[in-house]
Protein backbone atom coordinates (compact mmCIF):
# COMPACT_ATOMS: atom_id res chain seq x y z
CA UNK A 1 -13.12 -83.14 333.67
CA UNK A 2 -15.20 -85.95 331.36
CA UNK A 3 -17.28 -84.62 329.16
CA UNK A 4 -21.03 -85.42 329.30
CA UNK A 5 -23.26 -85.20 326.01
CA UNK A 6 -22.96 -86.92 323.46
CA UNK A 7 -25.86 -87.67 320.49
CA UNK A 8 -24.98 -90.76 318.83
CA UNK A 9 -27.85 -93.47 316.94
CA UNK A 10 -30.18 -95.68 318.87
CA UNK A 11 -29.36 -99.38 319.18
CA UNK A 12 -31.76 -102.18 320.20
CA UNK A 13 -30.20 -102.36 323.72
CA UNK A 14 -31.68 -98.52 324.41
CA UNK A 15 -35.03 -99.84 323.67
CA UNK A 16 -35.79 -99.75 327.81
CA UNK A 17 -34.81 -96.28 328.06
CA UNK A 18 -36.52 -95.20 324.90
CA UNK A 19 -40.02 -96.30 326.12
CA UNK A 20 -39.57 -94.49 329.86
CA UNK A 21 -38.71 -91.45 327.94
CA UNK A 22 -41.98 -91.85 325.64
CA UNK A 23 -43.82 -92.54 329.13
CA UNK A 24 -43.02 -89.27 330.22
CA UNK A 25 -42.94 -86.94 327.25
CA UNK A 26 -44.75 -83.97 327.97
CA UNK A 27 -47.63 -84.03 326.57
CA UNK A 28 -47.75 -87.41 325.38
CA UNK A 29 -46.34 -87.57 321.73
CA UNK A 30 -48.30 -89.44 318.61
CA UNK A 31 -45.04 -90.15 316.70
CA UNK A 32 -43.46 -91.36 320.64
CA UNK A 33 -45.72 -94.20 321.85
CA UNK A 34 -44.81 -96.48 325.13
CA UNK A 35 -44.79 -99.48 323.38
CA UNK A 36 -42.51 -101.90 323.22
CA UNK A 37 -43.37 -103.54 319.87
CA UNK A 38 -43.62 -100.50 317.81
CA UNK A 39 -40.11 -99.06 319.09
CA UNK A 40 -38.33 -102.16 319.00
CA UNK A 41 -39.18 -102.38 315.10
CA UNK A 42 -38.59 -98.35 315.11
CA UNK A 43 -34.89 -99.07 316.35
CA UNK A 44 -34.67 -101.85 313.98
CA UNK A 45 -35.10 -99.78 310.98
CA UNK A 46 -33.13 -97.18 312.40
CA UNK A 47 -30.03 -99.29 312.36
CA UNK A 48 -31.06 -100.70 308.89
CA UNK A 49 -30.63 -97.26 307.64
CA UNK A 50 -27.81 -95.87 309.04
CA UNK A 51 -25.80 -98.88 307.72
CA UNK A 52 -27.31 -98.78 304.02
CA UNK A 53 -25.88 -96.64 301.38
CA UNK A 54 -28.91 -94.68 300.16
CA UNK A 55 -29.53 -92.60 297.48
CA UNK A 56 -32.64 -91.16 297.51
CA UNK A 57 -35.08 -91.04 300.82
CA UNK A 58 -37.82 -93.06 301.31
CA UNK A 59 -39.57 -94.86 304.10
CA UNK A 60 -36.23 -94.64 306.85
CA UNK A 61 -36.49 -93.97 310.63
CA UNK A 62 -33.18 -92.22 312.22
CA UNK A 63 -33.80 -92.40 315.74
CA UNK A 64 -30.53 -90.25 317.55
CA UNK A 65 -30.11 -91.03 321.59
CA UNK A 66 -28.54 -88.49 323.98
CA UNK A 67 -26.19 -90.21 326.44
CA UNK A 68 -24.85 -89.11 329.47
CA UNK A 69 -20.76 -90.36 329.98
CA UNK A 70 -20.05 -88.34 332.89
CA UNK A 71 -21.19 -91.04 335.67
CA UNK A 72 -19.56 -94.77 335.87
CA UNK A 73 -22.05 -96.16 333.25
CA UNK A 74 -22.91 -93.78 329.94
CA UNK A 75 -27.25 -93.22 330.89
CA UNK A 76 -29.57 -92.78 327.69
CA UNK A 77 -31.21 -88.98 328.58
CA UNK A 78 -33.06 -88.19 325.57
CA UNK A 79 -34.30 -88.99 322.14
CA UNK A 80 -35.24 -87.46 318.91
CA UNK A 81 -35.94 -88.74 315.33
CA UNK A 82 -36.29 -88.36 311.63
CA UNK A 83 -38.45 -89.70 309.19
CA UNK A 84 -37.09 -89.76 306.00
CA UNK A 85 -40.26 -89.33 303.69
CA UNK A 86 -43.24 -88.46 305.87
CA UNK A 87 -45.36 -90.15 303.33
CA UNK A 88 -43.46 -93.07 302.21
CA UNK A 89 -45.91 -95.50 303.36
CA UNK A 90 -48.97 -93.12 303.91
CA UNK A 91 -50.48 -90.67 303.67
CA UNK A 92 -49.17 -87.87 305.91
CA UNK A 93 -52.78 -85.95 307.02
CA UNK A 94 -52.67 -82.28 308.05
CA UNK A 95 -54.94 -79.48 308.07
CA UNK A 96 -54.16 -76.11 305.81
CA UNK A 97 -54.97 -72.86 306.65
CA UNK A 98 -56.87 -71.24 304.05
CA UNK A 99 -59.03 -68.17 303.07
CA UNK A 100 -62.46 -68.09 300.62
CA UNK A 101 -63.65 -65.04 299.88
CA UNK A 102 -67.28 -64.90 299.77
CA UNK A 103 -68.94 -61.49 298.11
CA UNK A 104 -72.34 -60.61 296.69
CA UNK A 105 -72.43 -57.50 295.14
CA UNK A 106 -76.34 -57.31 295.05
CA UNK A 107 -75.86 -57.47 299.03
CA UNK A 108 -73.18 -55.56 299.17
CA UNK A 109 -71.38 -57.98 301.27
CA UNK A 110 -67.97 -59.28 300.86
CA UNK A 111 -66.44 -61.48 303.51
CA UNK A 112 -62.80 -62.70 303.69
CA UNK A 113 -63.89 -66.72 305.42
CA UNK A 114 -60.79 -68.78 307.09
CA UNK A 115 -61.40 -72.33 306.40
CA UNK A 116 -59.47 -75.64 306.73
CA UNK A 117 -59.08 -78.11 304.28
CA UNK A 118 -57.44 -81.41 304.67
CA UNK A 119 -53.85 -82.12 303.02
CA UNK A 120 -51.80 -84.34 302.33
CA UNK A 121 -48.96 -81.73 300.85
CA UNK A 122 -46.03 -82.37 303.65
CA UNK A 123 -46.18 -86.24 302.30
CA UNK A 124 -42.64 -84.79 300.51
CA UNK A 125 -41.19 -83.83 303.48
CA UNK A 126 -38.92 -84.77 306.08
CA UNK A 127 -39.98 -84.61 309.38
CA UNK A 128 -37.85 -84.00 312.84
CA UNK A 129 -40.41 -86.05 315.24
CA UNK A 130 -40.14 -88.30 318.65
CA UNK A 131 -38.19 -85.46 320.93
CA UNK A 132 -37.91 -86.45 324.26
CA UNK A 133 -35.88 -85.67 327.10
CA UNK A 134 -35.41 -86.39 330.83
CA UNK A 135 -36.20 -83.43 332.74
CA UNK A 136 -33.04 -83.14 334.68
CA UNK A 137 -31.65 -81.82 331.06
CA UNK A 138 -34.45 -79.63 330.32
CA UNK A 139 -33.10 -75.93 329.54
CA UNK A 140 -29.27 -77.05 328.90
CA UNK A 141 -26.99 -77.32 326.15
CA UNK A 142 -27.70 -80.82 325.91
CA UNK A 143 -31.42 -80.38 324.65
CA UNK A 144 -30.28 -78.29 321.68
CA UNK A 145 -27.32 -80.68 321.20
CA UNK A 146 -30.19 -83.33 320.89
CA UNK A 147 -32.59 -81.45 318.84
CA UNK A 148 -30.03 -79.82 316.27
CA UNK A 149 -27.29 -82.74 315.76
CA UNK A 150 -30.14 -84.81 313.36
CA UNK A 151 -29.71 -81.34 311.46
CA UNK A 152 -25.97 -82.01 310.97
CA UNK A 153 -26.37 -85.94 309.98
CA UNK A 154 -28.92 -83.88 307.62
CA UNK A 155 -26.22 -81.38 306.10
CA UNK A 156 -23.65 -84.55 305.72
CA UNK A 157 -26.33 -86.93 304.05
CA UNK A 158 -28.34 -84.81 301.75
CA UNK A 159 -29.39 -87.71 299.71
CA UNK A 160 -31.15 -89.19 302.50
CA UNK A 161 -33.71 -86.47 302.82
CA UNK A 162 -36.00 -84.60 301.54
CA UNK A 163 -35.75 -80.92 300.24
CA UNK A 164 -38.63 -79.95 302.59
CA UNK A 165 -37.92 -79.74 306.29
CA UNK A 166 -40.97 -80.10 308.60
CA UNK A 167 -41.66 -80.51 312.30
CA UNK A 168 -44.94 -80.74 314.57
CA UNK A 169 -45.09 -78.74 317.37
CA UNK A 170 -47.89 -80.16 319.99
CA UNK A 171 -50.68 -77.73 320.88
CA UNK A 172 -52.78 -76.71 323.21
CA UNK A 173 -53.92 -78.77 325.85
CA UNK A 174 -56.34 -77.82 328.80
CA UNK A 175 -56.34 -78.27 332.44
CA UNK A 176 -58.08 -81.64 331.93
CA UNK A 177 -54.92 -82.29 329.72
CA UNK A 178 -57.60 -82.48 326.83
CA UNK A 179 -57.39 -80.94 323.15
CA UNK A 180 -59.85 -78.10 322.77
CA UNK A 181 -59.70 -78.31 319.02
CA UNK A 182 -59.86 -82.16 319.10
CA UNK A 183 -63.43 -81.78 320.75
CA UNK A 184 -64.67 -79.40 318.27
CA UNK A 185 -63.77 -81.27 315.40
CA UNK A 186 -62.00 -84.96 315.28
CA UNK A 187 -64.63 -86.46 317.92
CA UNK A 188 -67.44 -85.75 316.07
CA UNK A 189 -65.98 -87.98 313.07
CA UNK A 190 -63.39 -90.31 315.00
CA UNK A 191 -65.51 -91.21 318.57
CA UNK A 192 -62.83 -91.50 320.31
CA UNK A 193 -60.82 -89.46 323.40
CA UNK A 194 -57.93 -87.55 322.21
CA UNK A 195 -55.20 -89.56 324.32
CA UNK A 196 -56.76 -92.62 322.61
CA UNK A 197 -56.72 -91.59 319.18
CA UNK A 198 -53.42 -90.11 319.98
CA UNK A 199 -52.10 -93.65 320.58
CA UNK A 200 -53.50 -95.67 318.29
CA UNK A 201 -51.97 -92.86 316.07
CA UNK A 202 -48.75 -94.32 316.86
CA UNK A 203 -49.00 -97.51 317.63
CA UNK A 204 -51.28 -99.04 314.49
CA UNK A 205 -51.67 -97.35 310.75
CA UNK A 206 -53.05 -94.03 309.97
CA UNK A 207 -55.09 -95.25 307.24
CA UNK A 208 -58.23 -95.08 309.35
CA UNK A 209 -57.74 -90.92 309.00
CA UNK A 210 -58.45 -91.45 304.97
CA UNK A 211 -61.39 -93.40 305.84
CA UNK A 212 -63.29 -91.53 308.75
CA UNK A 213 -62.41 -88.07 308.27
CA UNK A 214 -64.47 -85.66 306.05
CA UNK A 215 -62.84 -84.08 302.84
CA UNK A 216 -64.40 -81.27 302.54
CA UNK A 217 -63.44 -77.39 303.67
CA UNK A 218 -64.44 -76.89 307.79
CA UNK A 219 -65.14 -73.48 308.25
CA UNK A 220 -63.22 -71.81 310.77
CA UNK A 221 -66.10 -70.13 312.51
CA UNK A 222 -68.10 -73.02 312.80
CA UNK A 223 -65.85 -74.25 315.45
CA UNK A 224 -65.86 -73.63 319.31
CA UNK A 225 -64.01 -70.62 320.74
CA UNK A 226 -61.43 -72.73 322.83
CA UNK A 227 -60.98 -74.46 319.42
CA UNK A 228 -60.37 -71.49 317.19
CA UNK A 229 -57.55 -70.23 319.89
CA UNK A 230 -56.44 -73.66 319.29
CA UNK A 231 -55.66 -73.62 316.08
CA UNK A 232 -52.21 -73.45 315.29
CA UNK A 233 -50.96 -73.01 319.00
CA UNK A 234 -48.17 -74.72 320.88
CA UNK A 235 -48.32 -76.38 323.77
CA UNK A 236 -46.63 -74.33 326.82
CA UNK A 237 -43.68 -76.92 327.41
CA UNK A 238 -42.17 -76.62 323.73
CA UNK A 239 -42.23 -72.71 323.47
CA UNK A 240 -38.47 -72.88 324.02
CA UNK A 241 -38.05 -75.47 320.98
CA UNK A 242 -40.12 -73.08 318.71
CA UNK A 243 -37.60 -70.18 319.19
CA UNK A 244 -34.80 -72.84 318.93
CA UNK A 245 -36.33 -74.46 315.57
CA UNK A 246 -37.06 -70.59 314.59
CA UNK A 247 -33.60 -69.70 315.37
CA UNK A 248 -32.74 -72.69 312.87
CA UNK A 249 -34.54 -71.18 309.81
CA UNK A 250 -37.52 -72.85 310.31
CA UNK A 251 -40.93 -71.11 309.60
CA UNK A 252 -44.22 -71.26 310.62
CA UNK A 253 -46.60 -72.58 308.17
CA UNK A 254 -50.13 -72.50 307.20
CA UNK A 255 -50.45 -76.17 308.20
CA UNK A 256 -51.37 -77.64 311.64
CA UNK A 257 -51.73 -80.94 313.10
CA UNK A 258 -54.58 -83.11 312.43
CA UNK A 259 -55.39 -83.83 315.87
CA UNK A 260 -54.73 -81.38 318.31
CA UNK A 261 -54.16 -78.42 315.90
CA UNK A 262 -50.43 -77.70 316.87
CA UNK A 263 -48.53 -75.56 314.65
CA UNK A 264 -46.36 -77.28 311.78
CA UNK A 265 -42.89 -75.39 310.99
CA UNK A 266 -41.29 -76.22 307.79
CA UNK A 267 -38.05 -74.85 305.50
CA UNK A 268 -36.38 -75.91 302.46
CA UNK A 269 -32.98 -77.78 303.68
CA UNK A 270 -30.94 -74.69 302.08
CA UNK A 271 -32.38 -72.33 304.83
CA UNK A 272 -31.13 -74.33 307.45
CA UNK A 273 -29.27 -72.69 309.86
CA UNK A 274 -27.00 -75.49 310.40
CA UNK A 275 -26.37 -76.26 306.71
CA UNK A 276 -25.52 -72.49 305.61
CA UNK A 277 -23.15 -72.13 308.55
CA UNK A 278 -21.35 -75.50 309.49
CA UNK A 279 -17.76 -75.99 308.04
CA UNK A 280 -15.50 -78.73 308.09
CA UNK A 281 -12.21 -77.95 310.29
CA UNK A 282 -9.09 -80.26 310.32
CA UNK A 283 -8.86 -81.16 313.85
CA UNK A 284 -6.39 -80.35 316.55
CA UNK A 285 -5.83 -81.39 319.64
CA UNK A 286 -4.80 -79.23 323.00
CA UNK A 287 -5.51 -79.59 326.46
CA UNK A 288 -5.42 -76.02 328.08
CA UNK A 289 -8.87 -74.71 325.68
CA UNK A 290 -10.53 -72.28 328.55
CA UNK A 291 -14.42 -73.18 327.72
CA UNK A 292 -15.17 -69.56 329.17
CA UNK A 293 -13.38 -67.56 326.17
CA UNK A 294 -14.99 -69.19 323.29
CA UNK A 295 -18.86 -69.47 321.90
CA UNK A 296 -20.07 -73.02 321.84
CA UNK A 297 -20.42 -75.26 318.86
CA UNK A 298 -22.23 -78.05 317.31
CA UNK A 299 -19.69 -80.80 316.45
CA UNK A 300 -19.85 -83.98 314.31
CA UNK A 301 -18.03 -86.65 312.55
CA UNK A 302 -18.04 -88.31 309.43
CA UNK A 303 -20.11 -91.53 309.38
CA UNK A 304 -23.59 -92.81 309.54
CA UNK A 305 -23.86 -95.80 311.78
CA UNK A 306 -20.80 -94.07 313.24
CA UNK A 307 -22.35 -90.67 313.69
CA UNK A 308 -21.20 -88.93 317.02
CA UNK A 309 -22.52 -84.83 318.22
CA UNK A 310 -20.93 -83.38 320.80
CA UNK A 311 -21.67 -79.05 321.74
CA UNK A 312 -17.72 -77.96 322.56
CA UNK A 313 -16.07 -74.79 323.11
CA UNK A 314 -15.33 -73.42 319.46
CA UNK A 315 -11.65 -72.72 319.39
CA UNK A 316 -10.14 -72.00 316.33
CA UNK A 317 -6.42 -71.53 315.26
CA UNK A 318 -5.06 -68.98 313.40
CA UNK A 319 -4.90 -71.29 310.73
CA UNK A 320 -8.57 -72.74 310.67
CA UNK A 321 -7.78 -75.68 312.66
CA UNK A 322 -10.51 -76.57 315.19
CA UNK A 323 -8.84 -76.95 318.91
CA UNK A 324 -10.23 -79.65 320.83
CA UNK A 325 -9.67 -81.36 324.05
CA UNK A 326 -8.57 -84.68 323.75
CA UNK A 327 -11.94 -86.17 325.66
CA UNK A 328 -14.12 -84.26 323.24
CA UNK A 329 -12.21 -85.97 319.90
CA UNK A 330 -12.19 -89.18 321.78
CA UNK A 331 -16.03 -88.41 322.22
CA UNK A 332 -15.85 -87.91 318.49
CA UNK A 333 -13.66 -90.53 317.27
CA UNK A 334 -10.97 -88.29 315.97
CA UNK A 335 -7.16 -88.15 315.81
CA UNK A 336 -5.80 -84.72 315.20
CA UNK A 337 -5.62 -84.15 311.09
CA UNK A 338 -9.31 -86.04 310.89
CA UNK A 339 -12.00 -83.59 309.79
CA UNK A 340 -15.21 -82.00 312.48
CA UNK A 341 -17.78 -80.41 310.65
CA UNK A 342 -18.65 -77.63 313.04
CA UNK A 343 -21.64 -74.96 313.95
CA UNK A 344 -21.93 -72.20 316.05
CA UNK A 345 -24.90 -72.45 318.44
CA UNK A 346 -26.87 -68.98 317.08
CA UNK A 347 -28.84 -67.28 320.45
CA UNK A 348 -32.60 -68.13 320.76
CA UNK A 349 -34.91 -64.84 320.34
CA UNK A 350 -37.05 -65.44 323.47
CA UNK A 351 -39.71 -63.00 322.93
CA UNK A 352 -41.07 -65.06 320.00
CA UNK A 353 -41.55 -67.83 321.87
CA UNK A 354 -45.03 -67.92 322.47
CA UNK A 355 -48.11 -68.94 320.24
C-alpha cells in the first residue's frame, strides 16, 4: 500500500493551501494570518533559510507542510513553523506570572499578591508557532508527525536555534468566540476587538505593543473573574497538543500570552524528548515489515532544503539496522546503507490534558 504522510518544507507553490489552512485554524492563530502577502514573504524566507548555511540563529522562518501522497496528486494537509529567534526583529511581548508579598507588621497583615508584569524574556527563544491542520487528520499519527518532525530538523541543526524552546498555546475563548482576559485588560489600552488585534498581530509589526501597553505590574485581582480563570488556560481544541508537547519535555511556564492569556510552554533543547532519544540507524530495506508488531517512529533524513519526516513502523535488526519498506525510504530519499535518524513516538498522558 502507498504510504501517506510525509512533512517536508513549504515552497511558494503551497502558498494557496497555506492560507485555507490559516482560514480555518481553530481558533484563529496570531502567528497564522489569511493573508496572502504576509505568507507569501513567510514562504520566501523559509526557503532562504533552509538553503543557507547558518551558524548561529537569528531572524529565520521554517515553515514544514504535511502532504498527503496516498491519492493521484500529493494534497498539502497541514502546517507548522519555527521561528528561529523570537526576538530577532522585535520585541517578543509576554506577560510573567509573578508574586509580591505585601506585609505590615503594625497591621499584622501579610499578603502573598499575584501580579503580572510585562516581559520581554522569551526574545532568546525559539518558538514552534503557525500549527494548522485539516480536520480530516485531526487525532492521527499524522498531526504528531507534523508537530514533532520541526523537533528533529531541530536535533540535526542545533546551530540554527536557540537553547530555549518555547511554544504558545491559545487560550480561552467564550461562546461569543471572545477572549475573557483580552476584555479585562488589552481593550482598555489597545481599543480594539480581540479578532482585530489578533490580526493586525500578524499581519503588520508588533511595535505598537511597546507603545500602547502599560509597563507597570497589573495586579491579578484587579481583573474580572472570567479573566483570572483565563489566565494561563488553553483553549479546548489544543488540550491534546499540550499532553503531546508535555510528553516532549516541554514545561509549563510562568509566562502567558499577551493577548488572550494562553499558557506558554518552554524547555531547554537538551530536555527534548526527541533530541535525548533519536539515533541515527544505517538503513535497510525489506518488504514483508508487519506494521502491527512494531511501535511507531519518527523518521528523518539528512538535509535542510531536503528535509523529509515520515512516522514508520520501527523495525530494527539484530544488528541496529533500521528495516524499512522500500515506499517509506523512497518517501525519505534513502538507498539502503544511507543513515535515518529515528524516534520512538513516547504515549501521551491524557489525564493532564486539561488547563
Amino acid at each position: 500500500m502507498k504510504p501517506a504522510l510525509v512533512v517536508r518544507p513549504g515552497t511558494p507553490a503551497d502558498l494557496d493551501t497555506l492560507i485555507d489552512l490559516a482560514a480555518n485554524a481553530v481558533p484563529r492563530l496570531t502567528n497564522l494570518p489569511a493573508h496572502r502577502e504576509r505568507l507569501a514573504e513567510r514562504l520566501a524566507r523559509s526557503v532562504d533559510a533552509f538553503a543557507r548555511t547558518i551558524e548561529t540563529p537569528g531572524d529565520e522562518m521554517y515553515v514544514f507542510v504535511l502532504e498527503d501522497q496516498a491519492g493521484e496528486a500529493p494534497q498539502i494537509v497541514g502546517t507548522a513553523s519555527i521561528r528561529a529567534r523570537t526576538g530577532a526583529r522585535e520585541a517578543y511581548y509576554t506577560w510573567r506570572r509573578e508574586m509580591l508579598i505585601h506585609a505590615s507588621q503594625q497591621l499584622d497583615v501579610r499578603r502573598e499578591v499575584p501580579i503580572l508584569s510585562l516581559s520581554h524574556e522569551l526574545s532568546e527563544a525559539s518558538l514552534l508557532c503557525a500549527f494548522s491542520l485539516d480536520a480530516r487528520y485531526r487525532g492521527t499519527v499524522g498531526e504528531r508527525l507534523l508537530r514533532r518532525a520541526r523537533l528533529l530538523f531541530v536535533a540535526q541543526h542545533p546551530e540554527r536555534f536557540m537553547p530555549r524552546i518555547a511554544v504558545a498555546m491559545p487560550g480561552h475563548l467564550d461562546d461569543q468566540q471572545q477572549s475573557p482576559f483580552w476584555e479585562s485588560v488589552g481593550r482598555h489600552f489597545f481599543v480594539r476587538d480581540f479578532a482585530e488585534i489578533n490580526e493586525m498581530a500578524g499581519i503588520y509589526s508588533k511595535s505598537f505593543i511597546a507603545e500602547v501597553i502599560p509597563p507597570f505590574p497589573l495586579y491579578q485581582a484587579l481583573l474580572s473573574d472570567s479573566a483570572r480563570a483565563a489566565i494561563g488556560s488553553i483553549h479546548a481544541a489544543h488540550f491534546v497538543a499540550a499532553a503531546d508537547l508535555r510528553a516532549e519535555g516541554l514545561e509549563d511556564s510562568r509566562h502567558i500570552d499577551l493577548f488572550d492569556g494562553g499558557l506558554l510552554l518552554s524547555t531547554t533543547y537538551d530536555r527534548l524528548y526527541s533530541v535525548r532519544h533519536n539515533q541515527w540507524h544505517p538503513v535497510r530495506l525489506r518488504d514483508d515489515i508487519d506494521p502491527n508488531a512494531h511501535g511507531t517512529a519518527l523518521m528523518a533524513n539528512q538535509g535542510a532544503a531536503g528535509f523529509r519526516c515520515i512516522a514508520a513502523p520501527h523495525a530494527r535488526s539484530n544488528t541496529g539496522q533500521l528495516l524499512l519498506a522500500p515506499e517509506h525510504a523512497e518517501q525519505l530519499g534513502l538507498e539502503t546503507g544511507r543513515a535515518v535518524l529515528a524516534v520512538a513516538l513516547p504515549a501521551i498522558d491524557h489525564e493532564t490534558t486539561p488547563c
